[in-house]
Protein backbone atom coordinates (compact mmCIF):
# COMPACT_ATOMS: atom_id res chain seq x y z
CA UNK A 1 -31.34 -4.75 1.06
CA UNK A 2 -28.07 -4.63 0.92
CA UNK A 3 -24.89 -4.77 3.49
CA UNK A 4 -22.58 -1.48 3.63
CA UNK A 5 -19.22 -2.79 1.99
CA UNK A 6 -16.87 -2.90 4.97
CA UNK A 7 -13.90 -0.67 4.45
CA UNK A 8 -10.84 -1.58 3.34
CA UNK A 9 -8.09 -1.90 6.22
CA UNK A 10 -4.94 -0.15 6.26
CA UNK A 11 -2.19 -1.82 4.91
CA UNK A 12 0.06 -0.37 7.94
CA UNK A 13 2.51 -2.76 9.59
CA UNK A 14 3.81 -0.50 11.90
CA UNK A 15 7.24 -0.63 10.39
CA UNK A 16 7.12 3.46 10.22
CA UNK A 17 9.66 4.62 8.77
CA UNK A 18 10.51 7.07 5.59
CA UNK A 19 13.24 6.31 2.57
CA UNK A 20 14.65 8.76 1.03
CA UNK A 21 11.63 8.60 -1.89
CA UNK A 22 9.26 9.93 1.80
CA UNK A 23 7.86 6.16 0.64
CA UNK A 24 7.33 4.28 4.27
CA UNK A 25 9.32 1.30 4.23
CA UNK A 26 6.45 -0.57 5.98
CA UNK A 27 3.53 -0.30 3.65
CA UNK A 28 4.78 1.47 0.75
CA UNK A 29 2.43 4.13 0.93
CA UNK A 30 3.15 7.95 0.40
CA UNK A 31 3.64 10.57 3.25
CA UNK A 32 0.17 11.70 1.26
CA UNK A 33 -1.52 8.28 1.32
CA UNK A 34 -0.86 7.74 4.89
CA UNK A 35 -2.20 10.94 6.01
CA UNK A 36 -5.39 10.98 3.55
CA UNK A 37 -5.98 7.06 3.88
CA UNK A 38 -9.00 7.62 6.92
CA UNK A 39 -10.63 9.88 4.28
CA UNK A 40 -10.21 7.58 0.94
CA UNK A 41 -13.50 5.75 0.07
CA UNK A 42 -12.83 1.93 -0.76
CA UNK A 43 -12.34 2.68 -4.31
CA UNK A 44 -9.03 5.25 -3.80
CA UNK A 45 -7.80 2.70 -1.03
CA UNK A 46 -7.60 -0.77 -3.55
CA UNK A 47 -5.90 1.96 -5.93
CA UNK A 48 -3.23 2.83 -3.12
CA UNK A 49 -2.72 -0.80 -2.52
CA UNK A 50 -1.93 -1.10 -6.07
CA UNK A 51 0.64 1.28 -5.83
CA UNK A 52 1.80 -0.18 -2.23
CA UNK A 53 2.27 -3.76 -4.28
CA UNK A 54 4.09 -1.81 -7.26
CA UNK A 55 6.83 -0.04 -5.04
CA UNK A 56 7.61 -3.23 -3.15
CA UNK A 57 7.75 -5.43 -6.09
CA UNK A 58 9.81 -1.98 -7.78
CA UNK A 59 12.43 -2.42 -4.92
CA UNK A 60 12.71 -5.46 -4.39
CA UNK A 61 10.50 -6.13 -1.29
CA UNK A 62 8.16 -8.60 -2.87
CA UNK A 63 9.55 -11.79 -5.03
CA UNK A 64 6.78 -12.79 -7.33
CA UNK A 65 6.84 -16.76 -6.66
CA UNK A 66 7.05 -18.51 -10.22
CA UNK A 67 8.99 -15.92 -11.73
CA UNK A 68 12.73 -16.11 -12.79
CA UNK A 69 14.41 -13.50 -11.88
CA UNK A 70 16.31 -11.12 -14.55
């Protein structure tokens, strides 16, 4: 038998707030991601994150240790 899969947690920070893009500057997700995120199986929500981690390291929020910049 095996154990549900637990779901996978928001990646909110309650930072709430919308750029210009409608990206939060928070968690990087969409106005669209946010609102569908309670109805995404486990699958759609490690793709969002995906995304979330793209758009930070995109503008800047993330610094990938190791790298050089430029």
């Amino acid at each position: 038998m095996t154990t549900p899969e637990r779901p996978v947690p928001s990646p909110c920070v309650s930072i709430c707030a919308l750029d210009d893009d409608d990206i939060c500057t928070g968690c990087q997700r969409t106005v669209s991601e946010i609102t569908r995120w309670s109805r995404m199986d486990n699958a759609e929500r490690r793709e969002v994150l995906v995304l979330c981690h793209e758009r930070a390291k995109s503008s800047g929020l993330l610094w990938m240790i190791g790298t050089k910049p430029g």
